[in-house]
N, C-alpha and C. Protein backbone atom coordinates (compact mmCIF):
# COMPACT_ATOMS: atom_id res chain seq x y z
N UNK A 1 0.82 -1.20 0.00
CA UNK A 1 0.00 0.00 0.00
C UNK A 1 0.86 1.25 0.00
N UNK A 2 1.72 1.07 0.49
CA UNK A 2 2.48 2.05 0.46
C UNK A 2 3.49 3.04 -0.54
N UNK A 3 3.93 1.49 -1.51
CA UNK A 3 4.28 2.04 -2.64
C UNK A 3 3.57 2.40 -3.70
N UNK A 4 1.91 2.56 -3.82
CA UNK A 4 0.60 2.66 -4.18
C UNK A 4 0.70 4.16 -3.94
N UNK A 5 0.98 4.52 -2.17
CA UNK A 5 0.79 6.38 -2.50
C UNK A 5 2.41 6.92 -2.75
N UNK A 6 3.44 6.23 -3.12
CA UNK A 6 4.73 6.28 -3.24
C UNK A 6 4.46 7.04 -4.71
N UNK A 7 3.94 5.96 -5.53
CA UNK A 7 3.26 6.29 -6.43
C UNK A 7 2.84 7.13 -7.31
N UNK A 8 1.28 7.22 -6.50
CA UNK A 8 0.31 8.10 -6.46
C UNK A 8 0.78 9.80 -6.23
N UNK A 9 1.65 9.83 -5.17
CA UNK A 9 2.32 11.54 -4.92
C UNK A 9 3.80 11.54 -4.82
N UNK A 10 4.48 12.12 -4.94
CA UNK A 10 5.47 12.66 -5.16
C UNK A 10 5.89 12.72 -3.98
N UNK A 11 5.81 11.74 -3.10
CA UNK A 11 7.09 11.79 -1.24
C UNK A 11 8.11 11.92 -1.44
N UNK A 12 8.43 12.54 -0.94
CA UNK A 12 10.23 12.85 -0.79
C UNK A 12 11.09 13.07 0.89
N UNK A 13 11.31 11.86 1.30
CA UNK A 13 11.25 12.33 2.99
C UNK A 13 12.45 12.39 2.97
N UNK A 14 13.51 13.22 3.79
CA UNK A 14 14.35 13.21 4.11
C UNK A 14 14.91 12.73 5.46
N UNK A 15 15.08 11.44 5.31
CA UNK A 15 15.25 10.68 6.45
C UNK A 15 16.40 11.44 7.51
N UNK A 16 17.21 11.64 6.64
CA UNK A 16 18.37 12.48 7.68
C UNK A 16 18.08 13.67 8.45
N UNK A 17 17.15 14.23 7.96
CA UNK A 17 16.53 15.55 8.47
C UNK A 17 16.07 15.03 9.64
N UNK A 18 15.01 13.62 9.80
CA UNK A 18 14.15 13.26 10.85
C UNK A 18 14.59 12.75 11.35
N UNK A 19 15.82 11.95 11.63
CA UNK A 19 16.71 11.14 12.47
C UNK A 19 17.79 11.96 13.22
N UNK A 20 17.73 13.68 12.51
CA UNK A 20 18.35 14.21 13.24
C UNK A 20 17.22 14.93 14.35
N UNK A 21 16.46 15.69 13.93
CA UNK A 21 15.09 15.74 14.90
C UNK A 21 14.54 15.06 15.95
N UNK A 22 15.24 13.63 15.54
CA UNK A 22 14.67 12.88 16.79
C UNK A 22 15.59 12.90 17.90
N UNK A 23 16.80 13.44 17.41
CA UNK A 23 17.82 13.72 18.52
C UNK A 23 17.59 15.02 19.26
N UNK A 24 17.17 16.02 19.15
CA UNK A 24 16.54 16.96 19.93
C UNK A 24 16.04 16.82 20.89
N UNK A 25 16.12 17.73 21.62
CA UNK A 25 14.96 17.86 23.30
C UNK A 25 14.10 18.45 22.75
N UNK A 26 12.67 18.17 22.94
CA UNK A 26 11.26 18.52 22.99
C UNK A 26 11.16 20.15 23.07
N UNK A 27 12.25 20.54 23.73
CA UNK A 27 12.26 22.38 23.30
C UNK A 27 12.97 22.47 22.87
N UNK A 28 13.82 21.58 21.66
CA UNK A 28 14.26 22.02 20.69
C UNK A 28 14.24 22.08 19.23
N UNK A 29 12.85 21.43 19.75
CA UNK A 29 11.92 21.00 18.21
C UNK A 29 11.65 22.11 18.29
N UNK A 30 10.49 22.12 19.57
CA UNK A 30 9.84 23.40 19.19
C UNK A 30 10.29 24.56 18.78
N UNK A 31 11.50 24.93 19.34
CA UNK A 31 12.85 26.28 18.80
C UNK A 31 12.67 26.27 17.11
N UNK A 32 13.14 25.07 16.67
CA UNK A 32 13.18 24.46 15.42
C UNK A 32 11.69 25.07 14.38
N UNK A 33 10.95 24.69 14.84
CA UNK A 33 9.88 24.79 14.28
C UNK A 33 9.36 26.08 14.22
N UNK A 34 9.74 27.23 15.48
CA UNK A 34 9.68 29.07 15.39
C UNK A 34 10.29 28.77 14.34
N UNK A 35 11.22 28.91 14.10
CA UNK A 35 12.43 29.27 13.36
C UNK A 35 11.75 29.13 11.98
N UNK A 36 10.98 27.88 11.69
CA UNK A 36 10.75 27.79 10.22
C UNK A 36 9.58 28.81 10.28
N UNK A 37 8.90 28.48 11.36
CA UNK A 37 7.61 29.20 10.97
C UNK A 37 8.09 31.46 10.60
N UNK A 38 9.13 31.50 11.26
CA UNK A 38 9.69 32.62 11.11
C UNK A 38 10.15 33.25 9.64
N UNK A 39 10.56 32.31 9.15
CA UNK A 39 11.08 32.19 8.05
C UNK A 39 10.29 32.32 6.76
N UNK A 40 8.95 31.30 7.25
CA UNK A 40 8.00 31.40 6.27
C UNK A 40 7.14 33.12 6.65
N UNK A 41 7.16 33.41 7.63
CA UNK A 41 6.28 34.91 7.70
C UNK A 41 7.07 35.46 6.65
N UNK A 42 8.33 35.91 7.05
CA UNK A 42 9.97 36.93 6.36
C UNK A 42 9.15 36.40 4.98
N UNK A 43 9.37 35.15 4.39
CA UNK A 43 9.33 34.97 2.90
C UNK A 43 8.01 35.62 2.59
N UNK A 44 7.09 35.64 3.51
CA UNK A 44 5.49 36.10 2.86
C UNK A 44 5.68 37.15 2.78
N UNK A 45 6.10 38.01 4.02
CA UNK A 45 6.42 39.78 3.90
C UNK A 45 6.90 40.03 2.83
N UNK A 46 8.11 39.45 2.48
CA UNK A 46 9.04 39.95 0.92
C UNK A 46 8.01 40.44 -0.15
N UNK A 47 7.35 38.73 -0.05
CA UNK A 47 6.82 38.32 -1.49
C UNK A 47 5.40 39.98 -1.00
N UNK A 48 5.07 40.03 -0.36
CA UNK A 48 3.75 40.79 -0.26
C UNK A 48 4.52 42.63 -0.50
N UNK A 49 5.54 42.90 -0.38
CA UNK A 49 6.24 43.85 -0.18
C UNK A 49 6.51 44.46 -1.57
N UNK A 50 6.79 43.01 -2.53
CA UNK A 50 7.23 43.80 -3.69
C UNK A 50 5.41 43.65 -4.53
N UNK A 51 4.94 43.23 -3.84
CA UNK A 51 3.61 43.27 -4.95
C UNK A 51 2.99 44.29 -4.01
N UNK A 52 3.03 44.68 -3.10
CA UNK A 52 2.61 45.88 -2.77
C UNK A 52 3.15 46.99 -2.34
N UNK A 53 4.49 47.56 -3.08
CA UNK A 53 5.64 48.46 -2.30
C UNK A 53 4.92 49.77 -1.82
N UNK A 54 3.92 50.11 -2.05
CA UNK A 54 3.46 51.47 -0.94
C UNK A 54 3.02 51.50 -0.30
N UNK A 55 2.53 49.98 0.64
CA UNK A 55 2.56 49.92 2.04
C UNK A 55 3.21 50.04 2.97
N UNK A 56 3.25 50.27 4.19
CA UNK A 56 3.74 51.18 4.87
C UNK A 56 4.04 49.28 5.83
N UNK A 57 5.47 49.22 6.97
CA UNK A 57 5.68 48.08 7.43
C UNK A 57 4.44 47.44 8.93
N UNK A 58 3.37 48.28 8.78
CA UNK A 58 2.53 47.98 9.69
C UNK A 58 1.35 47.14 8.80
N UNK A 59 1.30 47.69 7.64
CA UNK A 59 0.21 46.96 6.71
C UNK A 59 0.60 46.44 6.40
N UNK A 60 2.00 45.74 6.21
CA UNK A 60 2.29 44.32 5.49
C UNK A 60 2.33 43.61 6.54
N UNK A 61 2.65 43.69 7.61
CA UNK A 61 2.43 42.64 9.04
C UNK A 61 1.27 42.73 8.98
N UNK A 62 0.30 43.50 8.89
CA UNK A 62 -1.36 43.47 9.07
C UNK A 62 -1.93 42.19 7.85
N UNK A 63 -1.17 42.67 6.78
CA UNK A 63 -1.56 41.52 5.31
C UNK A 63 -0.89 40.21 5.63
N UNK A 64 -0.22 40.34 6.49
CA UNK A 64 0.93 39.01 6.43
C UNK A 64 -0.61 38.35 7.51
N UNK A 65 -0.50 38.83 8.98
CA UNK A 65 -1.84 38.06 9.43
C UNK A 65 -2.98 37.43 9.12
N UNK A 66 -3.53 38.54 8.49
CA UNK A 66 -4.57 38.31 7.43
C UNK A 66 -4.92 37.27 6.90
N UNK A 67 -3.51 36.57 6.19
CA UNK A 67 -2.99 35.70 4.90
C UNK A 67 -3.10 34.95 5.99
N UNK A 68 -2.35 34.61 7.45
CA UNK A 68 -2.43 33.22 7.87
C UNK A 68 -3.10 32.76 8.77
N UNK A 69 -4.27 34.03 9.34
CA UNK A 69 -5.29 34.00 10.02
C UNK A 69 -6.80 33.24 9.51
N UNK A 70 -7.08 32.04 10.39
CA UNK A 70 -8.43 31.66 9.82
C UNK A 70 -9.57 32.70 10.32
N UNK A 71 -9.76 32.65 8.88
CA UNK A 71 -11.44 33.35 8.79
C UNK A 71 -12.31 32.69 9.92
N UNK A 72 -13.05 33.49 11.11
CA UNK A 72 -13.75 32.87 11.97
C UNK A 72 -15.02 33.50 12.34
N UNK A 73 -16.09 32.90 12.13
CA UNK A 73 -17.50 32.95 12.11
C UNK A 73 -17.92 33.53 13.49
N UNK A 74 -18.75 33.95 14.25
CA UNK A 74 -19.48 33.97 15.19
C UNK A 74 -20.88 33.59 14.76
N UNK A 75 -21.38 32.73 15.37
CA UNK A 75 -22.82 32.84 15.40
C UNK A 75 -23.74 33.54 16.26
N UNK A 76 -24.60 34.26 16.39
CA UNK A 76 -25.69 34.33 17.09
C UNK A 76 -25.98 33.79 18.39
């Protein structure tokens, strides 16, 4: 079954990546994981920066949220 979704999608695991991960302390994943998630904001700001260069650096953190904020309902 496995080589069925091997297959089916395009996996690509990098075993070395996760065998080094597993050597970490539990707060050092998590460190790990700011870090990317940091990384990915920086890359969104860029990308949002040059498609919108006359925003000012409070509205592109405002657009950057925006972008990774779920839309959330209230009901009644």
């Amino acid at each position: 079954m496995t080589d069925d979704l091997t297959r089916e999608y395009d996996i690509s695991i990098d075993w070395e990546q996760l065998e080094l991960m597993a050597t970490l302390s539990p707060a050092k994943r998590v460190l790990a994981g700011m870090q990317a998630q940091a990384f990915a904001m920086a890359a969104l700001r860029g990308t949002l920066r040059r498609r919108f260069p006359e925003l000012t650096q409070s509205e592109l953190n405002m657009k950057v949220l925006a972008y990774l904020t779920p839309l959330r309902m209230e009901m009644p």
